[in-house]
C-alpha atoms as a PDB file:
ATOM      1  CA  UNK A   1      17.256  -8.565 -50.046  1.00  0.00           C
ATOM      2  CA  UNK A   2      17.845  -9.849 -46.802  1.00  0.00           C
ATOM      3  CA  UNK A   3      15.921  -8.838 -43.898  1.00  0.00           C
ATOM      4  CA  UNK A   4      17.964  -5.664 -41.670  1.00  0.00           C
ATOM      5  CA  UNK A   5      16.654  -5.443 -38.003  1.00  0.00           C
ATOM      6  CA  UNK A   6      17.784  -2.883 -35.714  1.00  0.00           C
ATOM      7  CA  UNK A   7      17.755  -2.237 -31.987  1.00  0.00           C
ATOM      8  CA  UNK A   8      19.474  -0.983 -29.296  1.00  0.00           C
ATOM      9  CA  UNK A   9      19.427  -1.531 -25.592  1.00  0.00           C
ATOM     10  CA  UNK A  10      20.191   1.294 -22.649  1.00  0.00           C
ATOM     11  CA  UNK A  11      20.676   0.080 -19.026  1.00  0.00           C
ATOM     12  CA  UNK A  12      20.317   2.040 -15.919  1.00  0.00           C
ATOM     13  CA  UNK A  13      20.540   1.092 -12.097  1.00  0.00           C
ATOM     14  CA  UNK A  14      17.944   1.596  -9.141  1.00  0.00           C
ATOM     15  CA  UNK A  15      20.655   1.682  -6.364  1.00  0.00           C
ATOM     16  CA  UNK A  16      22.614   3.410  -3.961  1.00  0.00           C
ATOM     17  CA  UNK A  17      25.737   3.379  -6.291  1.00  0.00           C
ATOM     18  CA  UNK A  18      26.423   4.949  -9.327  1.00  0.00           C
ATOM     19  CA  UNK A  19      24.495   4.923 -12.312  1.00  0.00           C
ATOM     20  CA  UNK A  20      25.800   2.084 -14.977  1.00  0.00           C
ATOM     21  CA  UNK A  21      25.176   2.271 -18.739  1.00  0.00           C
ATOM     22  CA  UNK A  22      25.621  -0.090 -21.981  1.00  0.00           C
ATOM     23  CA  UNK A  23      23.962   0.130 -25.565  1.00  0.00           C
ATOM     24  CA  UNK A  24      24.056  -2.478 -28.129  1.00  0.00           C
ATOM     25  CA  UNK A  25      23.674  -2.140 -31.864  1.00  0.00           C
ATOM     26  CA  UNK A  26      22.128  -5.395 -33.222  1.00  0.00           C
ATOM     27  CA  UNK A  27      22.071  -6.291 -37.112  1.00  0.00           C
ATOM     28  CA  UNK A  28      21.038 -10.310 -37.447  1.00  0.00           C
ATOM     29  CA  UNK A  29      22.095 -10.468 -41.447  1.00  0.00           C
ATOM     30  CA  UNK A  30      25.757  -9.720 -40.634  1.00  0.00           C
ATOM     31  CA  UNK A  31      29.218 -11.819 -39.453  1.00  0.00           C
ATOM     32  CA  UNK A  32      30.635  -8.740 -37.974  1.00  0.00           C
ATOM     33  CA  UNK A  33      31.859  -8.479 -34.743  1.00  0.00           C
ATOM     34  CA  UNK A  34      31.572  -5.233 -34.299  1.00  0.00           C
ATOM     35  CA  UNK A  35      29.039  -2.729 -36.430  1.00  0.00           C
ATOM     36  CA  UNK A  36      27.661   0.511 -36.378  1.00  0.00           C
ATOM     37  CA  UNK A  37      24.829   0.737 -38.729  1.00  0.00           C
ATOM     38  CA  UNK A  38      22.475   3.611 -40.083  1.00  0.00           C
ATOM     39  CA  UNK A  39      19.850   1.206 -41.285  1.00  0.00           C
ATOM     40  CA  UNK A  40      16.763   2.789 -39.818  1.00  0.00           C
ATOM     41  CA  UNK A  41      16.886   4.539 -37.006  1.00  0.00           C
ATOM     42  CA  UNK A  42      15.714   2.755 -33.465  1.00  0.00           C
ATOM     43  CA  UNK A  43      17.113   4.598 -30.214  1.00  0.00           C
ATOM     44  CA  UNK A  44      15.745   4.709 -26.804  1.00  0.00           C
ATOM     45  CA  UNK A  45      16.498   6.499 -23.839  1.00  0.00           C
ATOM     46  CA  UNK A  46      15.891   5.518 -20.141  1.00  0.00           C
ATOM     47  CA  UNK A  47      14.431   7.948 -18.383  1.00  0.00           C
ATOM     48  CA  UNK A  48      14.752   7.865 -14.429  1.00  0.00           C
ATOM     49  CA  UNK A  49      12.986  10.245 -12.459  1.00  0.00           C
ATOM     50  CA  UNK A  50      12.079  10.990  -8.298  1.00  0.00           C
ATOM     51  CA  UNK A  51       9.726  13.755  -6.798  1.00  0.00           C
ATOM     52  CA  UNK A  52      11.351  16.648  -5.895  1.00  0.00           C
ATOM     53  CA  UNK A  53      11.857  18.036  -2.351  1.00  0.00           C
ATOM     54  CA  UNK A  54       8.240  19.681  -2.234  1.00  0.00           C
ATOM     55  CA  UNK A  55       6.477  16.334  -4.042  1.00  0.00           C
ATOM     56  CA  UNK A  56       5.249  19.425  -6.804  1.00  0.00           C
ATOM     57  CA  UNK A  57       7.494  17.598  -9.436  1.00  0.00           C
ATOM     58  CA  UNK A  58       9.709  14.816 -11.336  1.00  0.00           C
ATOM     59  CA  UNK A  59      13.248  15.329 -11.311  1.00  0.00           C
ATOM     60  CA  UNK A  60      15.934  13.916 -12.475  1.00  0.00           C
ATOM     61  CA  UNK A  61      16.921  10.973 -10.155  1.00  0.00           C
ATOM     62  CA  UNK A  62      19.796  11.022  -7.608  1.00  0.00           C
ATOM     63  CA  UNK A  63      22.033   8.307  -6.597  1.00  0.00           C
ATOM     64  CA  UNK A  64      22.815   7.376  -3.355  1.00  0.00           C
ATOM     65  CA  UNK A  65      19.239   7.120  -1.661  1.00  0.00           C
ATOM     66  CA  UNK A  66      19.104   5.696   2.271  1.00  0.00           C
ATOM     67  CA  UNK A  67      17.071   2.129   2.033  1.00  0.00           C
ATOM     68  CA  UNK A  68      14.951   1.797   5.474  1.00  0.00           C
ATOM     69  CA  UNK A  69      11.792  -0.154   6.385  1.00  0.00           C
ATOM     70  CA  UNK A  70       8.535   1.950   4.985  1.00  0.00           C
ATOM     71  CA  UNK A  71       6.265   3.386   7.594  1.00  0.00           C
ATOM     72  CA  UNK A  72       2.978   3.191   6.443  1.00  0.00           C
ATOM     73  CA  UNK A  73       1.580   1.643   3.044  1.00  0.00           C
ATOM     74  CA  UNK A  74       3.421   1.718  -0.728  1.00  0.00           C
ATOM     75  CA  UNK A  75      -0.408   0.564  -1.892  1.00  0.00           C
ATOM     76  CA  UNK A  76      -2.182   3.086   0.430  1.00  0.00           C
ATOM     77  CA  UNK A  77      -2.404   6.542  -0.068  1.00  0.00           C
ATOM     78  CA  UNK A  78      -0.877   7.765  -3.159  1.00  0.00           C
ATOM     79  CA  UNK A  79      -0.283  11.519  -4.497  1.00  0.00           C
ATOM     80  CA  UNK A  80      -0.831  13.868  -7.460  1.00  0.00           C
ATOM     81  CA  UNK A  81       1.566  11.987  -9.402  1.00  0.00           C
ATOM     82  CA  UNK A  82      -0.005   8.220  -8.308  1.00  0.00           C
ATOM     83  CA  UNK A  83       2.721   7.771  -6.230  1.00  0.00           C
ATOM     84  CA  UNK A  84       2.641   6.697  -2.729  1.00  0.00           C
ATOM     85  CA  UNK A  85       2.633   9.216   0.445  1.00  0.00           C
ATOM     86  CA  UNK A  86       4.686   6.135   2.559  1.00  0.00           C
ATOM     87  CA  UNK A  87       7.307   7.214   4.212  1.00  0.00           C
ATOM     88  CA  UNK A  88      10.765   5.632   3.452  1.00  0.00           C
ATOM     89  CA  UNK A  89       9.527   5.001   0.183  1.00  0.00           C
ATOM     90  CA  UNK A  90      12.175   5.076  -2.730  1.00  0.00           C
ATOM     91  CA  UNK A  91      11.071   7.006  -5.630  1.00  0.00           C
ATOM     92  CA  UNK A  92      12.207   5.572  -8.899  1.00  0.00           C
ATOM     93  CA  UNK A  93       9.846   6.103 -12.088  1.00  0.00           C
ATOM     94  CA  UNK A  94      11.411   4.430 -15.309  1.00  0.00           C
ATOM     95  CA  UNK A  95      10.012   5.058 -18.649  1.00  0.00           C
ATOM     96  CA  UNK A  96      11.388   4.747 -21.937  1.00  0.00           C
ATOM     97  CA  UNK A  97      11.692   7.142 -24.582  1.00  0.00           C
ATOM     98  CA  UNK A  98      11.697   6.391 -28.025  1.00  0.00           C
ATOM     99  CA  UNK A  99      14.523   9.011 -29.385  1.00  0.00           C
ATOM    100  CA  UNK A 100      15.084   7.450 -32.740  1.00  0.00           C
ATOM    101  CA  UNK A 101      12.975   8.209 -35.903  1.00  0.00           C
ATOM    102  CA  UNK A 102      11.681   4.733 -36.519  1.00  0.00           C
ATOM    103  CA  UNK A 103       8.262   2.922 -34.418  1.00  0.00           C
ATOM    104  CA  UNK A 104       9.237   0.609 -31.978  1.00  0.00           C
ATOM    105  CA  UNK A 105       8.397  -2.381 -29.889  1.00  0.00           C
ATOM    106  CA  UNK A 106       9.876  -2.073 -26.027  1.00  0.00           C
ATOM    107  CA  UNK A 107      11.145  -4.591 -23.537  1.00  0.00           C
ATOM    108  CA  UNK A 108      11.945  -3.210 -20.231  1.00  0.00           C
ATOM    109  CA  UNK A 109      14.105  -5.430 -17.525  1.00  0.00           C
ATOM    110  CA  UNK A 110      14.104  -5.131 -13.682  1.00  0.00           C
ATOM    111  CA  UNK A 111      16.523  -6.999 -11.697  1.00  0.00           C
ATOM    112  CA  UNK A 112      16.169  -7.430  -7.722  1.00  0.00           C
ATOM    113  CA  UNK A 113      18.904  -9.155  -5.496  1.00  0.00           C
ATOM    114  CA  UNK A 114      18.104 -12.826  -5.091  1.00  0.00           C
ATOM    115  CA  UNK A 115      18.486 -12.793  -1.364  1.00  0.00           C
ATOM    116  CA  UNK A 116      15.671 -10.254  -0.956  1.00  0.00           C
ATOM    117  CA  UNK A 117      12.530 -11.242  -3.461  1.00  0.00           C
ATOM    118  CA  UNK A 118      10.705 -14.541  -3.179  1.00  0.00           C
ATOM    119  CA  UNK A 119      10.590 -15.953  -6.799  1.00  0.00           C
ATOM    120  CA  UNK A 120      10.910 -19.436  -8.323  1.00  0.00           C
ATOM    121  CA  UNK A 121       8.766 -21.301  -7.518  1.00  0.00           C
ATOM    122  CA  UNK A 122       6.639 -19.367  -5.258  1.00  0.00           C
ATOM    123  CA  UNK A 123       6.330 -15.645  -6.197  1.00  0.00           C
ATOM    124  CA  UNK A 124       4.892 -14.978  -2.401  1.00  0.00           C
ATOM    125  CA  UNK A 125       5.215 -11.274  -2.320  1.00  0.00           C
ATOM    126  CA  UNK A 126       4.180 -10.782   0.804  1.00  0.00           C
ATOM    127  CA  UNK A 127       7.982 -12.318   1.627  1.00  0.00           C
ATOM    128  CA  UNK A 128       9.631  -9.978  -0.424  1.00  0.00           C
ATOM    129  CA  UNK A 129      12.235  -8.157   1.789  1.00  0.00           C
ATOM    130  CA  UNK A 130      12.940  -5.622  -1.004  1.00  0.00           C
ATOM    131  CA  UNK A 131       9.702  -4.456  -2.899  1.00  0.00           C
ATOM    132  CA  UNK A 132       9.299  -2.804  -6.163  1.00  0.00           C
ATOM    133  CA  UNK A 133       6.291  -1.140  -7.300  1.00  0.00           C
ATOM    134  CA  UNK A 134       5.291  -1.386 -10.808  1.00  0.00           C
ATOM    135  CA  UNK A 135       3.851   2.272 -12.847  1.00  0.00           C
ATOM    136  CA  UNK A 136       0.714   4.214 -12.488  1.00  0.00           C
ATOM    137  CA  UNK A 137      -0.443   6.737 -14.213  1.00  0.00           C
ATOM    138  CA  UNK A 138      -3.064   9.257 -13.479  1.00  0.00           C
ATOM    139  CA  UNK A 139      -6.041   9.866 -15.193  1.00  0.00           C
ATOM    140  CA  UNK A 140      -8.546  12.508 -14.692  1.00  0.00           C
ATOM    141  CA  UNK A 141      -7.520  12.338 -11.062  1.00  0.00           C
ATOM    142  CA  UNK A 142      -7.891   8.262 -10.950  1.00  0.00           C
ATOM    143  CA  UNK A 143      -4.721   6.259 -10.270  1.00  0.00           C
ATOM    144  CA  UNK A 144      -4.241   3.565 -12.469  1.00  0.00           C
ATOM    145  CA  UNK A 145      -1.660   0.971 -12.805  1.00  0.00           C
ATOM    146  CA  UNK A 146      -0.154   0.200 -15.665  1.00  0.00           C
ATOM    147  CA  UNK A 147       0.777  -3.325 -14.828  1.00  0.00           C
ATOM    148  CA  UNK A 148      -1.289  -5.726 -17.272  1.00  0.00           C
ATOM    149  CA  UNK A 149      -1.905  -2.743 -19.325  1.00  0.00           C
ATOM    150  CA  UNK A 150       0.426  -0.780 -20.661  1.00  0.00           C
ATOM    151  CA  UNK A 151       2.840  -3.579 -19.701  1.00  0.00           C
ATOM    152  CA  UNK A 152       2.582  -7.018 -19.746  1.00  0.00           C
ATOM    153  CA  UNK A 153       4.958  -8.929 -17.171  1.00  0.00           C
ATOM    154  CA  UNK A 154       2.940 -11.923 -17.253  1.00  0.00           C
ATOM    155  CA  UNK A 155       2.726 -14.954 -20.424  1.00  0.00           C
ATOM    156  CA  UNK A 156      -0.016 -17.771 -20.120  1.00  0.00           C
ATOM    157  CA  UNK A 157      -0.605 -16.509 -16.186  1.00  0.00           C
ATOM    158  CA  UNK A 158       3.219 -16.818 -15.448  1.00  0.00           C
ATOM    159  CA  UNK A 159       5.574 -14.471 -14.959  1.00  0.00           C
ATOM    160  CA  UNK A 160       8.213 -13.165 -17.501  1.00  0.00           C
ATOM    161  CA  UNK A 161      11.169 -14.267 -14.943  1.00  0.00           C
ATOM    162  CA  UNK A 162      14.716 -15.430 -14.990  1.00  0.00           C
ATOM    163  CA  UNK A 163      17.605 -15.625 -12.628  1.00  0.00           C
ATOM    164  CA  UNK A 164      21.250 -14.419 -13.080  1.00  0.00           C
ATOM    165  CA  UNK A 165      24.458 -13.427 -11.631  1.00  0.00           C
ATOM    166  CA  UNK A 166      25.490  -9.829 -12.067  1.00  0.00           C
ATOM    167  CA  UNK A 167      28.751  -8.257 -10.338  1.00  0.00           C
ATOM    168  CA  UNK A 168      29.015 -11.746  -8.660  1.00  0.00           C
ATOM    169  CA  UNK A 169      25.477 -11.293  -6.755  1.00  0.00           C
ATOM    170  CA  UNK A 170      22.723 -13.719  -7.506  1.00  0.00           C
ATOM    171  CA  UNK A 171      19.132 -11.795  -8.892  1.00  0.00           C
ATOM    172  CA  UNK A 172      15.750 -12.319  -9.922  1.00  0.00           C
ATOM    173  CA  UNK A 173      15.111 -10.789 -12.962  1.00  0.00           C
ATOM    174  CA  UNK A 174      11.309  -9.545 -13.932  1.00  0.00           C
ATOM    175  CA  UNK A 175      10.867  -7.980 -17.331  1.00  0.00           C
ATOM    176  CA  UNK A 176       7.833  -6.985 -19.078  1.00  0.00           C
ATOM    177  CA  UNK A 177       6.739  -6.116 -22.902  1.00  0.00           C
ATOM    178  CA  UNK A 178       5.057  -2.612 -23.988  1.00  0.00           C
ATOM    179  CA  UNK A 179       1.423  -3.493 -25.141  1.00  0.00           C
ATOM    180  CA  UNK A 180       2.190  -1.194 -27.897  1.00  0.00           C
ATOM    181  CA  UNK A 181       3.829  -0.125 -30.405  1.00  0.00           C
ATOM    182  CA  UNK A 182       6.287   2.975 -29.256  1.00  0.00           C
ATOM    183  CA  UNK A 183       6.215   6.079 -32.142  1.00  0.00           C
ATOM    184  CA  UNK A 184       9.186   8.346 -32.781  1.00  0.00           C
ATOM    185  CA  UNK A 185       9.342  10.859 -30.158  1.00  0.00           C
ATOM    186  CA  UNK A 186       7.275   9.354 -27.711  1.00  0.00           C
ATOM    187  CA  UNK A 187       7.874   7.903 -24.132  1.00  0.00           C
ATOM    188  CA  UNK A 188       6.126   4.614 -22.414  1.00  0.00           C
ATOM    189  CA  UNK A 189       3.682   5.163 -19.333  1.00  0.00           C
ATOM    190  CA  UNK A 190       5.835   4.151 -16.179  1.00  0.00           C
ATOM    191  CA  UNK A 191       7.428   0.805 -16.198  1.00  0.00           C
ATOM    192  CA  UNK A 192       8.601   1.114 -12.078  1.00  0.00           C
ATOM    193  CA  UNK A 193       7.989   3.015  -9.861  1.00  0.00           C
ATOM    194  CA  UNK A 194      10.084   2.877  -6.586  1.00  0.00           C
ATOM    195  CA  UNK A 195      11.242   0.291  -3.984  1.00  0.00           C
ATOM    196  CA  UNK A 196      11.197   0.043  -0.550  1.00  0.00           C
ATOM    197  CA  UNK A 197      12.243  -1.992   2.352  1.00  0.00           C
ATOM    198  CA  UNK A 198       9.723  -4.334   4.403  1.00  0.00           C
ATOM    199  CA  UNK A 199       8.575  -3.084   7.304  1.00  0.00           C
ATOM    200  CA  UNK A 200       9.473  -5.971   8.781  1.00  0.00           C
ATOM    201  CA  UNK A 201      13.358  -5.536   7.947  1.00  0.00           C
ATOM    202  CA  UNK A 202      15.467  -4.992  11.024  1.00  0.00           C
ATOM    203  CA  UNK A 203      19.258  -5.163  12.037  1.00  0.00           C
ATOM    204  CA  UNK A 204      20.869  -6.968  14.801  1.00  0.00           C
ATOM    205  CA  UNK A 205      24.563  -7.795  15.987  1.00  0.00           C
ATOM    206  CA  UNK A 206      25.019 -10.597  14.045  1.00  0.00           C
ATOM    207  CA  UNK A 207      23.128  -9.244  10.999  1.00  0.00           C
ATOM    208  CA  UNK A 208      20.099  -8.591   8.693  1.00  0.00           C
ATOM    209  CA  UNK A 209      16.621  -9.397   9.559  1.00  0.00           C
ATOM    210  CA  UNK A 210      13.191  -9.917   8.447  1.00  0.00           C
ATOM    211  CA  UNK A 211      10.015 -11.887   9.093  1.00  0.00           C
ATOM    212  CA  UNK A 212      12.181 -12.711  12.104  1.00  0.00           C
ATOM    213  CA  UNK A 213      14.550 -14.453  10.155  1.00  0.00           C
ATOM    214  CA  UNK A 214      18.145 -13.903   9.752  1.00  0.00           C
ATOM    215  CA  UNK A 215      18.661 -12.955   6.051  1.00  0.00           C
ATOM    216  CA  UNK A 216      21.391 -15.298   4.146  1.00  0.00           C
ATOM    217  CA  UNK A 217      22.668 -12.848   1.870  1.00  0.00           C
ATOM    218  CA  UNK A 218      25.620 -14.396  -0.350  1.00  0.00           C
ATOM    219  CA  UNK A 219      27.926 -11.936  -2.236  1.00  0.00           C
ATOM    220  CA  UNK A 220      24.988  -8.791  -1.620  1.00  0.00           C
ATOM    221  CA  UNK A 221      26.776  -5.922   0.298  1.00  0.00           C
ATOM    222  CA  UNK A 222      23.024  -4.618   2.018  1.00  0.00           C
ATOM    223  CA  UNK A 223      25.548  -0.928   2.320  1.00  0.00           C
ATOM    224  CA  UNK A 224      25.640  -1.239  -1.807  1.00  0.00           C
ATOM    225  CA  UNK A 225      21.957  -2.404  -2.819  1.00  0.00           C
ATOM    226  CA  UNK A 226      21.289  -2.353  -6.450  1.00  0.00           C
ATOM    227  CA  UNK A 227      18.194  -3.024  -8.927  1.00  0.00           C
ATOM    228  CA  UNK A 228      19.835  -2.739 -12.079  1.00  0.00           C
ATOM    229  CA  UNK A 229      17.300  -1.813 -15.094  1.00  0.00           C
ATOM    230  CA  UNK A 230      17.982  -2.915 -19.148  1.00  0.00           C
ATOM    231  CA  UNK A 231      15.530  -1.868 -21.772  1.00  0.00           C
ATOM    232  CA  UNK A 232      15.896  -2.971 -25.202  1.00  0.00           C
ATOM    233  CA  UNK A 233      13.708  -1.475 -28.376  1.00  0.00           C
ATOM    234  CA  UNK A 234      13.519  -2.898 -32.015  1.00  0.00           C
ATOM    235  CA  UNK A 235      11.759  -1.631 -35.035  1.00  0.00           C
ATOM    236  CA  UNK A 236       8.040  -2.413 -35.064  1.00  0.00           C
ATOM    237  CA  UNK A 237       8.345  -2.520 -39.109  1.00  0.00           C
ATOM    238  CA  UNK A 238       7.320  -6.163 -40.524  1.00  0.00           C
ATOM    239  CA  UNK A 239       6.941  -7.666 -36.780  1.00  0.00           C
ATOM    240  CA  UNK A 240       3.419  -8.270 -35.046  1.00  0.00           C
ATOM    241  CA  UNK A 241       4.575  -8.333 -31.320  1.00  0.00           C
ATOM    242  CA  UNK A 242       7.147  -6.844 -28.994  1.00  0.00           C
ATOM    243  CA  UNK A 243       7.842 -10.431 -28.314  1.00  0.00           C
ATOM    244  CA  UNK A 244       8.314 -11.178 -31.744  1.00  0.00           C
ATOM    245  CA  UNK A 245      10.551  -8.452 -33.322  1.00  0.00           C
ATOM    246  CA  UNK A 246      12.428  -9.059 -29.355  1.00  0.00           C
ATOM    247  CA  UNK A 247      13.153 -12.959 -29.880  1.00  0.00           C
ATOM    248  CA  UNK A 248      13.939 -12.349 -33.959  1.00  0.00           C
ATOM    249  CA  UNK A 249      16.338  -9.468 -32.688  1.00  0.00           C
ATOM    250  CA  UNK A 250      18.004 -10.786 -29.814  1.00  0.00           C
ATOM    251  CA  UNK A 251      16.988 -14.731 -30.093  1.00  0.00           C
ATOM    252  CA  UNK A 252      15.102 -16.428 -27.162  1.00  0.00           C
ATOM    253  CA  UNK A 253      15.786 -16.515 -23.281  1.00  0.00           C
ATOM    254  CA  UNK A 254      17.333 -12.990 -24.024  1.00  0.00           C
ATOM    255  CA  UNK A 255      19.879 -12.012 -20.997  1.00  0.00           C
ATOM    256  CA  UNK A 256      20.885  -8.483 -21.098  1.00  0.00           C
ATOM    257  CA  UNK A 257      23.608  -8.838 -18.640  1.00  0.00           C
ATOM    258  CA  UNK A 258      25.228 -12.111 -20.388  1.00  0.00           C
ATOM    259  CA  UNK A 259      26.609 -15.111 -18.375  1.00  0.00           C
ATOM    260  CA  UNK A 260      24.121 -18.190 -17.590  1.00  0.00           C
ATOM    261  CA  UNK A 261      20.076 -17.653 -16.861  1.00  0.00           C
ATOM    262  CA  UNK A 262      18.298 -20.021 -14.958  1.00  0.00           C
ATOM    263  CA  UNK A 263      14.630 -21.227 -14.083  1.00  0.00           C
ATOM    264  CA  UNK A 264      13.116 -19.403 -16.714  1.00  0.00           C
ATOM    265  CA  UNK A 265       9.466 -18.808 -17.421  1.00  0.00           C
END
């Protein structure tokens, strides 16, 4: 009999714009264009969640958030929830869900306009115009990331990275595997968990600003900013790795938005 794999993917967007969805059903033993299979059952939702107004819970998150230059530090201070007390800082805590009745290995995308993070070649964060945070978690009062733990954004001391077009704007695109394996009915530790804008970040007459540069900034509309988000699950049955079952699923260099990927690594 010939090996069945299943998966699905569910896409969200960190942005001031609506929220954007897609799932795929994937099946690598069939010719069919189209298919809706039963075999197994992998399905994941993405969760996106902010504090409420009081900071005494996670809510649902809204659209439509005002991007401006934190005050203070996103890796100072940080609250109940591990989050940090900064203001002008953008709450956005992804995790995935796994919804389905099958174990699963996770991938989990983030894209960032092109025109705002410092990748290829150099990865300098500290020129980053837009920044993201990656999870935390709390644990008996400690705050603890989750980045090289829970998820692993980095092979052989690089970074899991890629560059795209999306809606005609150029991104950098991070993503990161769940170190393990995802049971039925339970959700990830926090993938994200907000952005903000450098403090550095200004606005002039003749345009956008930062590190006392004028920003160059292409097709990006800075009144529409978005960080689109793509997760993608497939059953952990007969695979070893989250990169394993991911590449046999969806075949290497996977781009969930389509169209060409560059500089890869």
């Amino acid at each position: 009999m010939k090996k069945k794999i299943l998966s699905i993917c569910v896409a969200a967007v960190i942005a001031v714009t609506a929220i954007s969805g897609a799932s795929l059903a994937y099946l690598t033993d069939t010719d069919k264009a189209t298919n809706t299979f039963t075999v197994g059952n992998v399905k994941i939702d993405l969760i996106e969640q902010q504090r409420n107004e009081n900071g005494t819970d996670l809510v649902d998150f809204v659209q439509d958030k005002n991007l401006l230059p934190i005050v203070g530090s996103a890796q100072g201070a940080k609250d109940s929830f591990g989050l940090p007390t900064a203001k002008n800082y953008v709450d956005k805590v992804v995790t995935v869900k796994n919804s389905g009745t099958n174990d699963a290995y996770i991938r989990a995308y983030f894209a960032i306009p092109s025109a705002l993070d410092d990748g290829y070649e150099t990865f300098n964060a500290g020129l980053n115009v837009l920044h993201f945070n990656f999870g935390n978690k709390v644990v008996d009062g400690a705050v603890i990331s989750t980045y090289g733990n829970e998820w692993n954004w980095k092979h052989d001391g690089e970074w899991n990275y890629f560059e795209t077009t999306i809606d005609g704007v150029a991104y950098n695109v991070y993503y990161a595997d769940y170190t393990k394996i995802l049971a039925a009915g339970e959700t990830t530790e926090r993938f994200v968990d907000g952005v903000y804008l450098d403090k550095s970040f200004d606005v002039k007459d003749d345009g956008y600003y930062a590190f006392n540069k004028k920003l160059e900034l292409g097709n990006l509309d800075m009144n529409k900013v978005q960080c689109p988000v793509f997760s993608v699950a497939v059953q952990a049955g007969g695979f070893a790795s989250a990169e394993e079952a991911i590449t046999s699923a969806f075949g290497a260099n996977y781009n969930p938005w389509g169209g060409e990927a560059t500089n890869w690594q």
